[in-house]
Protein backbone atom coordinates (compact mmCIF):
# COMPACT_ATOMS: atom_id res chain seq x y z
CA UNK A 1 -1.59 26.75 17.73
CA UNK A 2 -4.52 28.45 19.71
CA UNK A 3 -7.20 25.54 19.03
CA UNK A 4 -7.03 21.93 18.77
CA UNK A 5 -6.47 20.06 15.83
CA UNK A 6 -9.09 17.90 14.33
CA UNK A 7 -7.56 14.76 12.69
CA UNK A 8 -9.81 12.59 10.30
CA UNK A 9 -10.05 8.89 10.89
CA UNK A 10 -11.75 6.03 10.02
CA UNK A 11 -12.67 4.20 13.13
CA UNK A 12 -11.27 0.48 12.08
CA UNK A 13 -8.61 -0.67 14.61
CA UNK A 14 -5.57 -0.64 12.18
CA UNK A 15 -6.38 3.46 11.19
CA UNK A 16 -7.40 4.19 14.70
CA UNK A 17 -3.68 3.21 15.45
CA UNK A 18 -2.21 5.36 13.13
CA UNK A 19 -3.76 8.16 13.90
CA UNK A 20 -2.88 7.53 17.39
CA UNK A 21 0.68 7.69 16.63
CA UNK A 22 0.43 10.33 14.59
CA UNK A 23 -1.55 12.37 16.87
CA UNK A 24 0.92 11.26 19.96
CA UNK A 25 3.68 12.48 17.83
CA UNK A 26 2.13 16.74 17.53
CA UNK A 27 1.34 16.26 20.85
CA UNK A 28 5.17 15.87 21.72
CA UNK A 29 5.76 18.68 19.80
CA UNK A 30 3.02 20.84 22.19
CA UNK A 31 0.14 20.64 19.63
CA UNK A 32 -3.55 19.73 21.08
CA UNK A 33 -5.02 16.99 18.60
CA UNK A 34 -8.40 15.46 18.59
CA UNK A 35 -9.70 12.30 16.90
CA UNK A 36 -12.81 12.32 15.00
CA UNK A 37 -14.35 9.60 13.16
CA UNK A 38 -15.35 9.77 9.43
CA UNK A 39 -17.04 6.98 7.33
CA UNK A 40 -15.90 6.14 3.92
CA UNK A 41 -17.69 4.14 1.49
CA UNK A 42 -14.98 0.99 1.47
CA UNK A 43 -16.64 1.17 5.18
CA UNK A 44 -20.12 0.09 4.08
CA UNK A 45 -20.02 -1.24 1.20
CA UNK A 46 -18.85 -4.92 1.34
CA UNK A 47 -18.22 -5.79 -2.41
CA UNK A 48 -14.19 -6.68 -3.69
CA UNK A 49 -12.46 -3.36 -4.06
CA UNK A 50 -12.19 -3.56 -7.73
CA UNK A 51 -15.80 -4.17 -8.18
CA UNK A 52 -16.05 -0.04 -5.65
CA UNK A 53 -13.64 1.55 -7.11
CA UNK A 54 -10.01 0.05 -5.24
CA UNK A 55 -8.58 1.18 -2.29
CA UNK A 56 -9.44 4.82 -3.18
CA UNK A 57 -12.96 4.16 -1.56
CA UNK A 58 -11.22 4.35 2.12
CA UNK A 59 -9.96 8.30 1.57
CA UNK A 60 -12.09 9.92 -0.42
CA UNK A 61 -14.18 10.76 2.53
CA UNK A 62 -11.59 11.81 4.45
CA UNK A 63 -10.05 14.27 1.76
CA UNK A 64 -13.89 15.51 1.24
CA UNK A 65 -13.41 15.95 4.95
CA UNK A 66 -10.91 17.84 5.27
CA UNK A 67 -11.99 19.94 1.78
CA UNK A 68 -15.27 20.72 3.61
CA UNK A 69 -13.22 22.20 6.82
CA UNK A 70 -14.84 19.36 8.87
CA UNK A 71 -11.74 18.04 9.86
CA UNK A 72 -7.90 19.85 9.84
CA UNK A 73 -5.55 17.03 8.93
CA UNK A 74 -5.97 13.11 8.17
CA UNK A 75 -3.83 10.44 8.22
CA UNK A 76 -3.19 7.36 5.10
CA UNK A 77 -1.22 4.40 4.14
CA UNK A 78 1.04 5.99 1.92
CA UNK A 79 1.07 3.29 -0.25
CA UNK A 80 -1.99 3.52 -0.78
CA UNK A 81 -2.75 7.32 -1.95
CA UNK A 82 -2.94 8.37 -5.63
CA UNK A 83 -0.06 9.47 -7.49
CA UNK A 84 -1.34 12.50 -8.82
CA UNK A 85 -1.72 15.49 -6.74
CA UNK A 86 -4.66 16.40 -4.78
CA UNK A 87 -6.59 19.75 -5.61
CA UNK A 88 -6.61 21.75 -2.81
CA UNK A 89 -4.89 19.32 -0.68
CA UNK A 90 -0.92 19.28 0.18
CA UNK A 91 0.96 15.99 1.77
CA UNK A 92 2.38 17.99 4.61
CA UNK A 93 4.37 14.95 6.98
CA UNK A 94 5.87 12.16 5.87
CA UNK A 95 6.88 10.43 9.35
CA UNK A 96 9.15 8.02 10.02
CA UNK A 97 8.44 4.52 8.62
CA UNK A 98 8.04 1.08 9.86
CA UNK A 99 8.85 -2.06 8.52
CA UNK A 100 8.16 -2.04 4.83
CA UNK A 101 8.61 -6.10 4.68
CA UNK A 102 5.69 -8.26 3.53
CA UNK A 103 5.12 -11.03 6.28
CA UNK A 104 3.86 -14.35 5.95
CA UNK A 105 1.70 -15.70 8.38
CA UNK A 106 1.55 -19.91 8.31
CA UNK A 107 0.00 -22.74 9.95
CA UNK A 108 2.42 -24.46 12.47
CA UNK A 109 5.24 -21.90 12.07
CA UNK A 110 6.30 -22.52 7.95
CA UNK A 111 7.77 -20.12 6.13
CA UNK A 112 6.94 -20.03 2.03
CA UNK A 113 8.82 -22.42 1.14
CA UNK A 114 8.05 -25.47 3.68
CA UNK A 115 4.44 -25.01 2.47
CA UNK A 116 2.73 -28.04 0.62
CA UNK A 117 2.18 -27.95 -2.96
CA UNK A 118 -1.60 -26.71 -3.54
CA UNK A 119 -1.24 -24.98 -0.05
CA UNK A 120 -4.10 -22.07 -0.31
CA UNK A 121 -2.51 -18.51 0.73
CA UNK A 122 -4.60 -15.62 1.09
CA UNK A 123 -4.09 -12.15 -0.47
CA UNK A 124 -5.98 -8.87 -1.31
CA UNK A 125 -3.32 -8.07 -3.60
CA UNK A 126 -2.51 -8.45 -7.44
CA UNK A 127 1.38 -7.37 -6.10
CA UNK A 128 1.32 -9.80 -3.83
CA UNK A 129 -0.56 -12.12 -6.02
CA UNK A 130 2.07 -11.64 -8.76
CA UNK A 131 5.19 -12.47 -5.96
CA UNK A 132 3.70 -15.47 -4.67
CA UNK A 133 3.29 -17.13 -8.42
CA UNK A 134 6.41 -16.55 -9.22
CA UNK A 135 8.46 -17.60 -6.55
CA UNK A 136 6.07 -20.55 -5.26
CA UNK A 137 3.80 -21.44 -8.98
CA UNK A 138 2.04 -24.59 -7.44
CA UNK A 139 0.53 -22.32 -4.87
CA UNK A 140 -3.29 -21.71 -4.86
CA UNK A 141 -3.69 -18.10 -4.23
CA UNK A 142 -7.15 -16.85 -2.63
CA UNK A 143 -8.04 -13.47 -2.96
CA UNK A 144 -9.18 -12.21 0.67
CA UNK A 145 -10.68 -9.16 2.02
CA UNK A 146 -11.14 -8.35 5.71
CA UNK A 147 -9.49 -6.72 8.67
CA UNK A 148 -6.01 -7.93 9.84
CA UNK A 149 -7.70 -10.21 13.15
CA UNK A 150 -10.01 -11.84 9.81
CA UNK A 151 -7.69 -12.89 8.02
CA UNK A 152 -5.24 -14.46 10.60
CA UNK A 153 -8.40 -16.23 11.65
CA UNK A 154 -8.22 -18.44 8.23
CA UNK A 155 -5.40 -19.65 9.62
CA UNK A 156 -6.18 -19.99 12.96
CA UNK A 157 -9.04 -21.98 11.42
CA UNK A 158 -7.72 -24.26 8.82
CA UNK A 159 -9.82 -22.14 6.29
CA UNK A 160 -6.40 -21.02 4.42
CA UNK A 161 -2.66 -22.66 4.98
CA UNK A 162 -0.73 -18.98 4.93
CA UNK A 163 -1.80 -15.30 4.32
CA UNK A 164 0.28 -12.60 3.16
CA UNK A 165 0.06 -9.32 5.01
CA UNK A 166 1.92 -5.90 5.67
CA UNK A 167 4.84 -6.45 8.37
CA UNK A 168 3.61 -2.14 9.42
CA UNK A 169 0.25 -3.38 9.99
CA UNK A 170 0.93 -6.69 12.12
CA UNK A 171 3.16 -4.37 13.98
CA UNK A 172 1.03 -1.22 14.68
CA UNK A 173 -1.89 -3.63 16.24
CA UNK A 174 0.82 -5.38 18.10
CA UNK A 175 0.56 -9.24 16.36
CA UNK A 176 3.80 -9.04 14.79
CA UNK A 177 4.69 -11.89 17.24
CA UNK A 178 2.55 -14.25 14.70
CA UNK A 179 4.74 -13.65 11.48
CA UNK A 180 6.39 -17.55 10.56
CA UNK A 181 8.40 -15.07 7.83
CA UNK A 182 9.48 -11.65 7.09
CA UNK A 183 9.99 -12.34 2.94
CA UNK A 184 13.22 -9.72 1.88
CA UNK A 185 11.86 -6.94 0.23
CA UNK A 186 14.92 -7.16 -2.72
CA UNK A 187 13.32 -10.64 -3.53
CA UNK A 188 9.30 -9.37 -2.70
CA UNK A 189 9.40 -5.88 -3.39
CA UNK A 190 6.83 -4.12 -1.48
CA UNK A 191 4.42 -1.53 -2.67
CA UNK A 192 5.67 2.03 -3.26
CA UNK A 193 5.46 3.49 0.07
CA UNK A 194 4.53 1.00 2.29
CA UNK A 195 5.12 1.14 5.52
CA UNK A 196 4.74 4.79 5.65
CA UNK A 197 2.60 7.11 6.79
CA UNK A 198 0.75 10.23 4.60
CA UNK A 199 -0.28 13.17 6.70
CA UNK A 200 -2.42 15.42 4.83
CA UNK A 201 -3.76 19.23 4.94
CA UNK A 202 -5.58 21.94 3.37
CA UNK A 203 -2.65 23.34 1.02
CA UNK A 204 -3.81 27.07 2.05
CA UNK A 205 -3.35 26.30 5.72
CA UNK A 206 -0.31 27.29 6.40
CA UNK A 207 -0.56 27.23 10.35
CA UNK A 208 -1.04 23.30 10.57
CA UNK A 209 1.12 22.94 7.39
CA UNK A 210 4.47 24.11 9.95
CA UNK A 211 2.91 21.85 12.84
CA UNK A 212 2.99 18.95 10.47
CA UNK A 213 6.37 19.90 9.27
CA UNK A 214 8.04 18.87 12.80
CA UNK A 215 6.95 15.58 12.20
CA UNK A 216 8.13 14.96 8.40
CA UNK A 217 11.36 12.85 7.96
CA UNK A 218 12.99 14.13 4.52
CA UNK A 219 14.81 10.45 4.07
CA UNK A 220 11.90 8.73 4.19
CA UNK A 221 9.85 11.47 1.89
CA UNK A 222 12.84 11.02 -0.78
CA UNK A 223 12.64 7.43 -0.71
CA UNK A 224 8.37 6.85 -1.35
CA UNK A 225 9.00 9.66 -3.87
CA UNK A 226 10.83 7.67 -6.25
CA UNK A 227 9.06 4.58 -4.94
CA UNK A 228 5.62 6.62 -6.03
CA UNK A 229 7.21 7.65 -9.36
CA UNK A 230 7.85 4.09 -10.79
CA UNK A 231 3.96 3.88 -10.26
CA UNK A 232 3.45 7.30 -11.63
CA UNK A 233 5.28 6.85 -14.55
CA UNK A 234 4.25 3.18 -15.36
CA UNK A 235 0.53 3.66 -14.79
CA UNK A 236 0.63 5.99 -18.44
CA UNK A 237 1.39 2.82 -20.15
CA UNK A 238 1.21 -0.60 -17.56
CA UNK A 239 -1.57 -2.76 -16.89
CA UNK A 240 0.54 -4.28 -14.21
CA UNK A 241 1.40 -4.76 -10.09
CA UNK A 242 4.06 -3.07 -9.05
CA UNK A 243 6.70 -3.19 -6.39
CA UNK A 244 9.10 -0.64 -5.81
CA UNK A 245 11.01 -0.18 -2.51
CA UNK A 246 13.82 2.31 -2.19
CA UNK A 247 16.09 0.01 0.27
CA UNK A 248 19.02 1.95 1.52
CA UNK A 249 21.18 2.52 -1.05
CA UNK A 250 19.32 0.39 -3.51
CA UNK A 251 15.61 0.86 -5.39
CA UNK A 252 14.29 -2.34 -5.76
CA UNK A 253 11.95 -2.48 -8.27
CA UNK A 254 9.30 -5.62 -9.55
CA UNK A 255 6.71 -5.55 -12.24
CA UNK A 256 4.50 -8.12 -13.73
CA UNK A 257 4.65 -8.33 -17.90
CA UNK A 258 1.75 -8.59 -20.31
CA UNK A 259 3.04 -12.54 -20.41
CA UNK A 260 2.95 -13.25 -16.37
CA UNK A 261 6.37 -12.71 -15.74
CA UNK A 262 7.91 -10.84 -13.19
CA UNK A 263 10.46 -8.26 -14.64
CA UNK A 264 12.59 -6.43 -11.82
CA UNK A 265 15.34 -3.91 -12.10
CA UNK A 266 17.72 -2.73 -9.41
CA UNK A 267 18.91 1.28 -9.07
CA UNK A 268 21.68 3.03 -6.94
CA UNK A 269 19.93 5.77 -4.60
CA UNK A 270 23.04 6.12 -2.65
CA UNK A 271 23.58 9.44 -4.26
CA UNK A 272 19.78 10.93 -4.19
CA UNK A 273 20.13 14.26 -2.39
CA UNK A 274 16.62 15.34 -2.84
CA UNK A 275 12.32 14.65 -3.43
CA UNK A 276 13.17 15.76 -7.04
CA UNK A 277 15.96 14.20 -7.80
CA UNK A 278 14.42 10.95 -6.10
CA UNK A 279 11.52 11.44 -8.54
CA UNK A 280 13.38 11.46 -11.44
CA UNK A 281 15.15 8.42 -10.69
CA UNK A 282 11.85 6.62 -10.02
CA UNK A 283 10.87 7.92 -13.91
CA UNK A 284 14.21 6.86 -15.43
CA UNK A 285 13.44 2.92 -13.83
CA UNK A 286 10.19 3.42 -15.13
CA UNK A 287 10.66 4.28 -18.72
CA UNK A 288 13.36 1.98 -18.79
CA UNK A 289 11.35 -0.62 -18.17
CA UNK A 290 8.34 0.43 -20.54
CA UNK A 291 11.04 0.81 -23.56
CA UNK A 292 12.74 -2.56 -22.94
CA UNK A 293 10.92 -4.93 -20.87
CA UNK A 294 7.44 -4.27 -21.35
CA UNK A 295 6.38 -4.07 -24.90
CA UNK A 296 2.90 -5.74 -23.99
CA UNK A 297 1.96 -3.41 -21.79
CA UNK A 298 -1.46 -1.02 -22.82
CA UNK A 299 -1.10 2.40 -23.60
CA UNK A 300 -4.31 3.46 -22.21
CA UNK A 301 -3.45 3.13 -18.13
CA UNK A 302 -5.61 1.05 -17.18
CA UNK A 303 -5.53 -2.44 -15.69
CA UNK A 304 -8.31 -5.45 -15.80
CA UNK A 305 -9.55 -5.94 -11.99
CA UNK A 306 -7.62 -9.36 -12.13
CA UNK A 307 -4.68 -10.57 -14.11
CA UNK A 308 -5.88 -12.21 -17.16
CA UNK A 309 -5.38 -16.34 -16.95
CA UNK A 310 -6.34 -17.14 -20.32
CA UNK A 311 -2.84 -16.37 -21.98
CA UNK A 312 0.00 -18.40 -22.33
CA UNK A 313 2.22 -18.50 -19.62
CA UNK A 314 0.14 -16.41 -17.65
CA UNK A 315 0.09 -17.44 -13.80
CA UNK A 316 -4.13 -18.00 -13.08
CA UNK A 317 -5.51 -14.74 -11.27
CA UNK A 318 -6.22 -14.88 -7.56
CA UNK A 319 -8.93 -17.99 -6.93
CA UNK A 320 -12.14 -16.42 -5.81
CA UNK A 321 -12.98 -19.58 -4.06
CA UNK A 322 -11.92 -18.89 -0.63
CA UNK A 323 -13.05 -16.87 2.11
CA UNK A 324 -14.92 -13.63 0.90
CA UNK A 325 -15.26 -11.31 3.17
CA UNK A 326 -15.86 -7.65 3.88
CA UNK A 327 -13.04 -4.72 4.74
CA UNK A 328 -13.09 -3.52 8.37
CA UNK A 329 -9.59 -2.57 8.94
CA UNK A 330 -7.83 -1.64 5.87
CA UNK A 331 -6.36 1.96 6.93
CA UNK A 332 -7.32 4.90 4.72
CA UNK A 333 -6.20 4.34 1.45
CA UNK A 334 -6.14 5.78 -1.87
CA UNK A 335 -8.89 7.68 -3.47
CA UNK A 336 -8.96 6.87 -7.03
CA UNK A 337 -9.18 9.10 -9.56
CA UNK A 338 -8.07 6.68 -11.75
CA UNK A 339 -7.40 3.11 -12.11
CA UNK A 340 -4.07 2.26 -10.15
CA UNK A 341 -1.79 -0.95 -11.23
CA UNK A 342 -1.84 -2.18 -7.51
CA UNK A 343 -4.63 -1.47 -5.29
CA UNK A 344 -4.21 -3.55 -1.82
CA UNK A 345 -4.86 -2.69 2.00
CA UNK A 346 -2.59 -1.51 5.06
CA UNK A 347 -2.98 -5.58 5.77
């Protein structure tokens, strides 16, 4: 290209290093790439994401951004981007991925299960919320907001025994050293797509649209695709968190029922050859699941901001008794245009 590229980021540490890599990666390929800062409203505004709209208040600005011409590219969580397609907007690199694990991090090195009963983990996430209860129900869970350094620091100070974070995240900001356990994601299924990266463009711009493409790993595009389409597909008719995880030759998939319990289903992907095929794989999970295993669910889309703890059988919703605090470092995440079963942070 004959000018620089302008890539939109928010300035937290965790999407800082992102766009970093992302950046260092065109700049391989002989492109000239320049940072610049954007503020979103997640930024700001201190309340619990489902009281602001979810994780869609970190990209918004960015997309508006790039709409404007302000910036040429910008860089998300994949995980954390809406299903739906963005007018104007085209998802032009997926890169490759890190770790997609969930990590815990514990007081004096214990993994899950060597925690005391009524030990107090910390989570942002109804996914992870929904995990935790089921494998470990005597746990109190404490919903938590904050960048990744905040929320080790509950450990670090007694505040919480064990927090729950992205292994990608830990990694990128170079703390991965602190994990006590990396949980397997075909027992805690991760979020669709995380772990990966979502580089995105003006759709009519073709020139940074091939730039982008030297970056983009096809495997790891097919696999968020049907990751993204179990979400897709369930959010017409489930009010619940989600895990899907597209594991080698296996799709991993984990949703919580209108009762509290955790329903999962397993798929071959050995034999997905492409993003459409991948996608229709994610839908045939999906509607599998809403025909047979989740009669309860509502048909309108939408989930409460916490699981309801007043039915029978129903684990209790994330305590909001521990440490409340405000998002510095999630990385750009989703915008919402509408409600999504599992809104949670790069951390």
């Amino acid at each position: 290209m004959t000018r620089a590229l302008r890539l939109g980021t928010r300035r937290s540490a965790l999407a800082t290093t992102q766009s970093s890599w992302v950046a260092d990666a065109l700049r391989r390929n002989g492109s000239e790439v320049d940072l610049v800062e954007v503020t979103t409203h997640g930024d700001v505004n201190h309340a619990p994401l489902a009281q602001i709209g979810g994780t869609g208040v970190f990209v918004s600005a960015l997309r508006d951004a790039l709409l404007a011409g302000e910036v040429d590219l910008a860089v998300h969580s994949l995980k954390d981007l809406p299903t739906a397609p963005a007018g104007g907007l085209a998802l032009a690199a997926v890169p490759e991925r890190e770790d997609a694990r969930d990590a815990l991090v514990a007081s004096a090195g214990r993994t899950l299960a060597q925690l005391p009963a009524g030990a107090r983990v910390g989570t942002g996430s109804p996914r992870r919320q929904a995990l935790l209860t089921a494998l470990r129900p005597d746990l109190r869970v404490v919903a938590i907001r904050g960048n990744i350094d905040t929320r080790l620091g509950f450990v670090a100070s007694g505040e919480l025994d064990a927090v729950v974070l992205a292994a990608a995240g830990l990694a990128r900001i170079g703390r991965a050293d602190e994990v006590t356990e990396f949980f397997a994601p075909g027992t805690f299924v991760p979020a669709p797509g995380q772990g990966a990266l979502a580089v995105e463009c003006r759709a009519h711009d073709d020139e940074v649209r091939a730039v982008l493409a030297r970056i983009d790993v096809p495997a790891v595009r097919r696999a968020v695709a049907a990751e993204r389409q179990v979400l897709a597909s369930l959010e017409a008719g489930c009010s619940a968190p989600v895990g899907a995880y597209a594991d080698g030759d296996v799709l991993h998939v984990a949703v919580q029922d209108a009762a509290g319990a955790l329903v999962r289903r397993t798929r071959s992907f050995a034999t997905v050859a492409d993003e459409p095929s991948a996608r229709t794989l994610g839908a045939d999970v999906a509607r599998d699941l809403l025909t047979h295993e989740l009669p309860g669910s509502s048909d309108s889309g939408r989930r409460p901001e916490s699981p309801p703890a007043s039915r029978p059988g129903a684990p209790a919703a994330a305590r909001s008794d521990g440490p409340q605090v405000s998002s510095e470092n999630h990385p750009q995440d989703r915008p919402d245009d509408g409600p999504r079963p599992d809104p949670e942070s790069g951390s």
